[in-house]
Protein backbone atom coordinates (compact mmCIF):
# COMPACT_ATOMS: atom_id res chain seq x y z
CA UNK A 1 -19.80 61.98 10.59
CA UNK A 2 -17.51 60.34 13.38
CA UNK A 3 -14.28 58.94 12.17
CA UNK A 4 -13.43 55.02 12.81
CA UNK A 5 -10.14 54.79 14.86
CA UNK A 6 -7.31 53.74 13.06
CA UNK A 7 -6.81 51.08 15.84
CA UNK A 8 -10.57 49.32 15.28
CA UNK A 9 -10.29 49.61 11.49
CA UNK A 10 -7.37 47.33 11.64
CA UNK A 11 -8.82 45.10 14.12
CA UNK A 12 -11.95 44.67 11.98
CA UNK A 13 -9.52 44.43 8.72
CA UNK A 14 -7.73 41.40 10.27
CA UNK A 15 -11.00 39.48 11.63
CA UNK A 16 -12.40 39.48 8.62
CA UNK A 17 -9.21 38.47 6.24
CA UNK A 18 -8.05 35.05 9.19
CA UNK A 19 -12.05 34.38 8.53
CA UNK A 20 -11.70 34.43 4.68
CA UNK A 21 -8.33 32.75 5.30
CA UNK A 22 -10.01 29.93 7.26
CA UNK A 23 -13.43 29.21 5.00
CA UNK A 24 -10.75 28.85 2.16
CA UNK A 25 -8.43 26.28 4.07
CA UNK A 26 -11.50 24.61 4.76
CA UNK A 27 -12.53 24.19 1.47
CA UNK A 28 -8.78 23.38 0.06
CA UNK A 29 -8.73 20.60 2.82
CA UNK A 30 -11.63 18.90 2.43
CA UNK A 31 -11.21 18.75 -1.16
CA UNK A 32 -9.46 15.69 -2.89
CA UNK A 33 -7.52 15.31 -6.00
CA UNK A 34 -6.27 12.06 -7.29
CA UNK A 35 -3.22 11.17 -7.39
CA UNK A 36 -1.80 14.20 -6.02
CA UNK A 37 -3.27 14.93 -2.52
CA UNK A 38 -4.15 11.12 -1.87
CA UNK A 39 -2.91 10.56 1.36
CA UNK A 40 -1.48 6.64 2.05
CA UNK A 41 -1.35 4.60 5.47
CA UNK A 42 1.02 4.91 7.99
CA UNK A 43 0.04 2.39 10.27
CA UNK A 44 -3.03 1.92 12.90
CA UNK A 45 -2.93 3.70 15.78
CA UNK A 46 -2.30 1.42 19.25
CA UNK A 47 -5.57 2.39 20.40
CA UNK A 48 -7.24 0.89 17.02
CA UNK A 49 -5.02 -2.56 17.77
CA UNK A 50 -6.85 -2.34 21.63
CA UNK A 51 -9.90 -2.05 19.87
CA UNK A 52 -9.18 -4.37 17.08
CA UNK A 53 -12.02 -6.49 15.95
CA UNK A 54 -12.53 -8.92 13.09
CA UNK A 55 -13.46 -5.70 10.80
CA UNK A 56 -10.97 -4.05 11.40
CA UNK A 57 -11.25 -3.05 7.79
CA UNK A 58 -14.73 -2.76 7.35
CA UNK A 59 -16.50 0.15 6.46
CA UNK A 60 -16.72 3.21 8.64
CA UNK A 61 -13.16 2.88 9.74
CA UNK A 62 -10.21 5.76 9.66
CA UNK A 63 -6.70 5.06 9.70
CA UNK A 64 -3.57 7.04 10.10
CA UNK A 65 -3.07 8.71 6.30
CA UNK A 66 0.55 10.28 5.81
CA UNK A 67 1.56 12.75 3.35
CA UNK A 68 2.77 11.01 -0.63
CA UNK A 69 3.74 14.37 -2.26
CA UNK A 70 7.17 14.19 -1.64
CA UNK A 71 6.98 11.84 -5.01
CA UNK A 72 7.57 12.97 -8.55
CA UNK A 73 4.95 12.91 -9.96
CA UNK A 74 6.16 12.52 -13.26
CA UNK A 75 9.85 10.74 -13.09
CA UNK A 76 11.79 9.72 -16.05
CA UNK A 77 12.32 5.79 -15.71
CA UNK A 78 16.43 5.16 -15.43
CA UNK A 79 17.45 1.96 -14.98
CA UNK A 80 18.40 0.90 -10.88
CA UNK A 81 21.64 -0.44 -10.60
CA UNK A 82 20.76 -4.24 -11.19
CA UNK A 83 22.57 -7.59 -12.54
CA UNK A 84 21.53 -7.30 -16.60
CA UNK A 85 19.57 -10.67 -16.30
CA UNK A 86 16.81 -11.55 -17.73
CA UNK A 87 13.59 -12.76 -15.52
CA UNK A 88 14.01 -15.80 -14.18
CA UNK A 89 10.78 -17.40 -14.64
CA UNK A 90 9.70 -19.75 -17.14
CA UNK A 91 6.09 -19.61 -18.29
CA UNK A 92 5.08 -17.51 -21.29
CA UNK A 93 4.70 -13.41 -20.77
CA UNK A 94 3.07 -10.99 -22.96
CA UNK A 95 5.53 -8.41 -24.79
CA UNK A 96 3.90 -5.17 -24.82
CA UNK A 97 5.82 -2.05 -26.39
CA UNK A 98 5.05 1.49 -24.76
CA UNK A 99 7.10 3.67 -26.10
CA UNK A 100 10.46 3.26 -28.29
CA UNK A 101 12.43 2.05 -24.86
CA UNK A 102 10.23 0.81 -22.80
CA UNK A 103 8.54 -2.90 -22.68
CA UNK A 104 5.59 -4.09 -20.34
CA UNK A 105 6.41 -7.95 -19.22
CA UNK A 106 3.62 -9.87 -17.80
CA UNK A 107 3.56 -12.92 -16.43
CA UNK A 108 0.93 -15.34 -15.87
CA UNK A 109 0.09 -15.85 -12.14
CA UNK A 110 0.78 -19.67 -11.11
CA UNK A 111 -1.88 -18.83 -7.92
CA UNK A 112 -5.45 -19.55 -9.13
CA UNK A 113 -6.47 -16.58 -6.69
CA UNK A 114 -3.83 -14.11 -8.69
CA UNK A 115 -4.54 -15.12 -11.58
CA UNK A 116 -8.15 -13.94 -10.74
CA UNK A 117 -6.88 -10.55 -9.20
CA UNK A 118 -5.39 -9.68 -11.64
CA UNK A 119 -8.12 -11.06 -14.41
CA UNK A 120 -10.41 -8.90 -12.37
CA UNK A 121 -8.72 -5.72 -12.25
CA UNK A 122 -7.94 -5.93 -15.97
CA UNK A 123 -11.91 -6.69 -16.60
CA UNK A 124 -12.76 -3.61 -14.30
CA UNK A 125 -14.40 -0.56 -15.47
CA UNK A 126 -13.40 1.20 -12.04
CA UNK A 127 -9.47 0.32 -11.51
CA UNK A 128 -8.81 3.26 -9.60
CA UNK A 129 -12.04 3.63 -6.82
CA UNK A 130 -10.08 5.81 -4.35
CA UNK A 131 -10.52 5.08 -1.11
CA UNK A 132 -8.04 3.32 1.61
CA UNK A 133 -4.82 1.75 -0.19
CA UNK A 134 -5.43 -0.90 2.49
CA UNK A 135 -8.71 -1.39 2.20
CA UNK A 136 -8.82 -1.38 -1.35
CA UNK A 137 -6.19 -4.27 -1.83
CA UNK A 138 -7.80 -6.11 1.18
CA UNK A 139 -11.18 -5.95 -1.00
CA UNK A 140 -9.19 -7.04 -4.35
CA UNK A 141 -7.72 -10.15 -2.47
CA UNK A 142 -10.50 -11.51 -0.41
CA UNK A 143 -13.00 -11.24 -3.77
CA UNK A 144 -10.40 -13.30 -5.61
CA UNK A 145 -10.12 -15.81 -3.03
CA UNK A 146 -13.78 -16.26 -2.67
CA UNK A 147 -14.19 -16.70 -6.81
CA UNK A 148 -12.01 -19.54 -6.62
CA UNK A 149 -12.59 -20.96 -2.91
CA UNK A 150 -16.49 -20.45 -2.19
CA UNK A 151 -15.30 -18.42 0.73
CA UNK A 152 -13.54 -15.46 2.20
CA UNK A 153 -9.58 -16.56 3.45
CA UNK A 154 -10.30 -16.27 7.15
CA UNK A 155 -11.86 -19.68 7.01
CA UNK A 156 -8.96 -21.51 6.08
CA UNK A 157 -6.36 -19.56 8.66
CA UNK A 158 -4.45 -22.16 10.56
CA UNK A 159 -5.29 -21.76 14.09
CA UNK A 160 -1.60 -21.53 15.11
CA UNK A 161 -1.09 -18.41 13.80
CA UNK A 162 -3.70 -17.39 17.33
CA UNK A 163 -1.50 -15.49 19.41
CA UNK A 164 -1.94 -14.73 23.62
CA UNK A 165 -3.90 -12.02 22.80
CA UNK A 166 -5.80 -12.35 19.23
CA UNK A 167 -7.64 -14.75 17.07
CA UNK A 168 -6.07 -16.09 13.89
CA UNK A 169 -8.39 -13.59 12.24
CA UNK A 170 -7.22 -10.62 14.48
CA UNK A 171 -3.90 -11.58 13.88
CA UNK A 172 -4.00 -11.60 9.95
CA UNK A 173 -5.90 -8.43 10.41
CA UNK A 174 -3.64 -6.64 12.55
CA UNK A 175 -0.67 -7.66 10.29
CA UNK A 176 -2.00 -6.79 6.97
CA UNK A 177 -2.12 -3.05 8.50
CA UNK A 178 0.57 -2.75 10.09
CA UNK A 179 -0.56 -2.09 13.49
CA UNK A 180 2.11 -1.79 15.39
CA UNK A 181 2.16 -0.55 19.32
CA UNK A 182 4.54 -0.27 21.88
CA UNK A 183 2.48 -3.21 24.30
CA UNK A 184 3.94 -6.50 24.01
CA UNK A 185 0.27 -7.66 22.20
CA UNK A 186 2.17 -6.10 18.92
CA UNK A 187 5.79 -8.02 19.59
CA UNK A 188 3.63 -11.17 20.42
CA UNK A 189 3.30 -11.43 16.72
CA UNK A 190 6.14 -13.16 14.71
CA UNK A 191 8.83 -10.24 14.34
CA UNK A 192 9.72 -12.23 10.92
CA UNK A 193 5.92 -10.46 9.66
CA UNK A 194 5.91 -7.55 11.69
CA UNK A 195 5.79 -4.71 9.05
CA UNK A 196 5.85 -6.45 5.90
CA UNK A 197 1.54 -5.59 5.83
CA UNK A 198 -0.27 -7.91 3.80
CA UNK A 199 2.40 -9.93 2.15
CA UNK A 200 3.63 -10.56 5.94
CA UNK A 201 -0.41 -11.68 6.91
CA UNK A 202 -0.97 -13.76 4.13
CA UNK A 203 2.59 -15.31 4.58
CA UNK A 204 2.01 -16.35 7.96
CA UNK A 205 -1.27 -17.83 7.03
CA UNK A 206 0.96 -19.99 4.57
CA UNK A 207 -0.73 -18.42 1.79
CA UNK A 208 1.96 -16.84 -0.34
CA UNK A 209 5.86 -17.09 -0.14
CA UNK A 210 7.33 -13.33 0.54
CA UNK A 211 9.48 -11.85 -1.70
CA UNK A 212 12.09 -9.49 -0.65
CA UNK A 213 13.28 -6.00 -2.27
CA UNK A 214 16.47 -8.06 -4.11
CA UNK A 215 13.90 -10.51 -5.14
CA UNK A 216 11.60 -8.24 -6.30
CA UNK A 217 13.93 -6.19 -8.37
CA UNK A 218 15.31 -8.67 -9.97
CA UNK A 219 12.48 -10.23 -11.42
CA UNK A 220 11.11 -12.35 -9.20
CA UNK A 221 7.53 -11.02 -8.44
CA UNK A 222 4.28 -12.93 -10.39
CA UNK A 223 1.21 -10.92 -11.23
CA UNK A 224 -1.35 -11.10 -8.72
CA UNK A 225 1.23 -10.29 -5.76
CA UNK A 226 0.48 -7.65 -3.34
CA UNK A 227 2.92 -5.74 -1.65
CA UNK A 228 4.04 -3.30 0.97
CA UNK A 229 6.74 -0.67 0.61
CA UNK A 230 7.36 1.68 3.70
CA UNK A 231 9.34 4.99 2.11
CA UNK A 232 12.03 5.45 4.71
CA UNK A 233 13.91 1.88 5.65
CA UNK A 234 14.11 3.63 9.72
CA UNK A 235 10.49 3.95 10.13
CA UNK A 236 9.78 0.50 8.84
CA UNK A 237 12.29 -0.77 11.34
CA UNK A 238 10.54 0.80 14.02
CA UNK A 239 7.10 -0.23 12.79
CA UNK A 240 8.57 -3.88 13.24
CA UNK A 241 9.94 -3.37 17.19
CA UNK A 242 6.87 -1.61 18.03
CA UNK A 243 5.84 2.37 18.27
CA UNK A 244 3.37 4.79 18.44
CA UNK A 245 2.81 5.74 14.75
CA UNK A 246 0.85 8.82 16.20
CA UNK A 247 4.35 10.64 16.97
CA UNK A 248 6.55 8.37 14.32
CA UNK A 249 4.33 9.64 11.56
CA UNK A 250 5.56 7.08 9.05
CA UNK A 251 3.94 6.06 6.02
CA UNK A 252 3.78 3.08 3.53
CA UNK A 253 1.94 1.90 0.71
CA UNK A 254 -0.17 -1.06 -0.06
CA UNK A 255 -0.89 -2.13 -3.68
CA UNK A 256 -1.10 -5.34 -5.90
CA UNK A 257 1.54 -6.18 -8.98
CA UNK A 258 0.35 -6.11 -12.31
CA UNK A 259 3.37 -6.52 -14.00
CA UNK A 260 7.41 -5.61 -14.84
CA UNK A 261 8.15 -2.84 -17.27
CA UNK A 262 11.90 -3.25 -18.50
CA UNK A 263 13.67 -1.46 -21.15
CA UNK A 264 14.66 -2.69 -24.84
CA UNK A 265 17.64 -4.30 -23.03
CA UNK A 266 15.50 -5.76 -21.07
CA UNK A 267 16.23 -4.64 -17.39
CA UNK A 268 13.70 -3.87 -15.26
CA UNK A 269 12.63 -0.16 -15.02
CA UNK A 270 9.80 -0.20 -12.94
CA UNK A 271 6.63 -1.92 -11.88
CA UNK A 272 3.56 -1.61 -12.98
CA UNK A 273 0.76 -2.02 -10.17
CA UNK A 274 -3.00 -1.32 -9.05
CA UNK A 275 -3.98 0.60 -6.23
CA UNK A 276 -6.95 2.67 -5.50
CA UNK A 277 -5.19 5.29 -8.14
CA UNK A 278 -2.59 7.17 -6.10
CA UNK A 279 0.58 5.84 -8.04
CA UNK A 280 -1.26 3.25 -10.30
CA UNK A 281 -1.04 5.93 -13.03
CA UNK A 282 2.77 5.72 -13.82
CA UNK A 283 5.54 2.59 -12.67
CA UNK A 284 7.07 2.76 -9.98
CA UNK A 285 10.94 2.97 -9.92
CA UNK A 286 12.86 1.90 -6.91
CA UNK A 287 13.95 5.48 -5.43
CA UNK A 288 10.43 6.10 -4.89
CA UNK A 289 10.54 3.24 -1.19
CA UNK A 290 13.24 2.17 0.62
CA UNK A 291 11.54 -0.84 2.13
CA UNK A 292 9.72 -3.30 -0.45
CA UNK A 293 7.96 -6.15 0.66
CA UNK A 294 5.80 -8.59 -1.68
CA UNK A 295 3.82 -12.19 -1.66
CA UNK A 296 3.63 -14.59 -4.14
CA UNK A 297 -0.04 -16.45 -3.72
CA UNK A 298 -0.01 -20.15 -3.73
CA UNK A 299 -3.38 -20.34 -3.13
């Protein structure tokens, strides 16, 4: 019997392992696990805003997803570095104890259409569907709005918010996500809203009042809110002048606010929020986003 070369043995050795090696990437990647290989929204690529329609957010769609597993999973909840006051608002809130140091504080919404996000999240069987964070939030809001109104928000956009180059409903749309591009269609839009996602669209549709990172940490936020948080304060900044998030490679997070969780001095440790289950599982604490945006519904 003719010996194999030592040369082809190898070769055929190799071949078959990078083959193995690729069926099991394969696999790995297509595979998804909640909450720790969820991957978030950057932003929409400039050729989505060229091609932006009013469903922009419809089914079918893909946007750019970023990596979220930079984030402890399982932090311990210190209190930020924050005036000891105690929240600000008025109405009555529901105590809830956790644990021995930690409190849930909720609010009720004064918007009719928060009050019913957040009734309908609580009332859900499914409060973490996976999916887009976007999306997902996007959903949450415009079911809400048609409970209460009879009809989805578009409808009642004021037509000034119509820029030189969109509708009023392109506009919201292209807000809400964050598309940003270096063409001047992207900078046509108020800079004031430019990255702020949703609470930035439905602010500019005079819909909500935003509520900035001081604001929000310090008690300010009512149930019902949504919110955007980009995780590095330079990205968001570009976001806002305009870029191609293909080669920025940001990413952000979109999400609604359930509620404050402070601790038995009552500051405020971290927020409890839905999403489409990525983070939704634990509060977040303010290390985990440099950038935090929110809206307050007055609708």
């Amino acid at each position: 019997m003719r010996s194999i070369p030592l040369a082809i043995m190898l070769k055929y050795v190799l071949t078959n392992c990078l083959h193995i090696s690729f069926m099991v990437l394969l696999v790995l990647g297509c595979k998804t696990t909640k909450k720790t290989e969820h991957k978030v929204l950057a932003g929409v690529a400039s050729t989505a805003a060229e091609s932006i329609n009013d469903t922009i957010l419809g089914k079918g769609n893909t946007f750019g997803f970023d990596d979220h597993e930079y984030i402890t999973l399982n932090p311990s909840l210190k209190p930020p570095s924050l005036p000891n006051t105690k929240d600000s608002l008025e109405e009555p809130s529901m105590v809830t104890e956790v644990d021995d140091s930690i409190v849930e504080v909720r609010l009720e919404p004064k918007s009719p259409v928060a009050k019913k996000i957040v009734e309908n999240y609580l009332n859900s069987d499914n409060k973490e569907p996976n999916g887009h964070c976007l999306a997902v939030s996007k959903d949450r809001f415009e079911q809400a709005y048609k409970q209460v109104h009879g009809h989805l928000p578009y409808k009642d956009l004021p037509k000034e918010m119509a820029s030189r180059f969109y509708t009023p409903r392109q506009v919201f749309n292209l807000l809400y996500v964050s598309a940003s591009e270096k063409h001047q269609r992207w900078r046509s839009l108020p800079k004031k809203f430019r990255g702020k996602g949703n609470a930035g669209a439905i602010a500019y549709a005079g819909m909500g009042t935003l509520v900035d990172s001081a604001e929000i940490w310090s008690g300010q936020l009512r149930p019902g809110a949504l919110m955007q948080v980009w995780r590095f304060k330079e990205d968001y900044e570009q976001v806002v002048r305009g870029t191609d998030v293909k080669k920025l490679d940001p990413y952000g997070h979109s999400f609604i606010f359930i509620g404050y969780v402070r601790d038995e001095n009552h500051i405020i440790t971290g927020l409890r929020i839905a999403d489409q289950g990525f983070q939704s599982y634990r509060p977040l604490i303010p290390r985990d986003y440099e950038v935090w945006w929110g809206v307050n519904l007055t609708i």
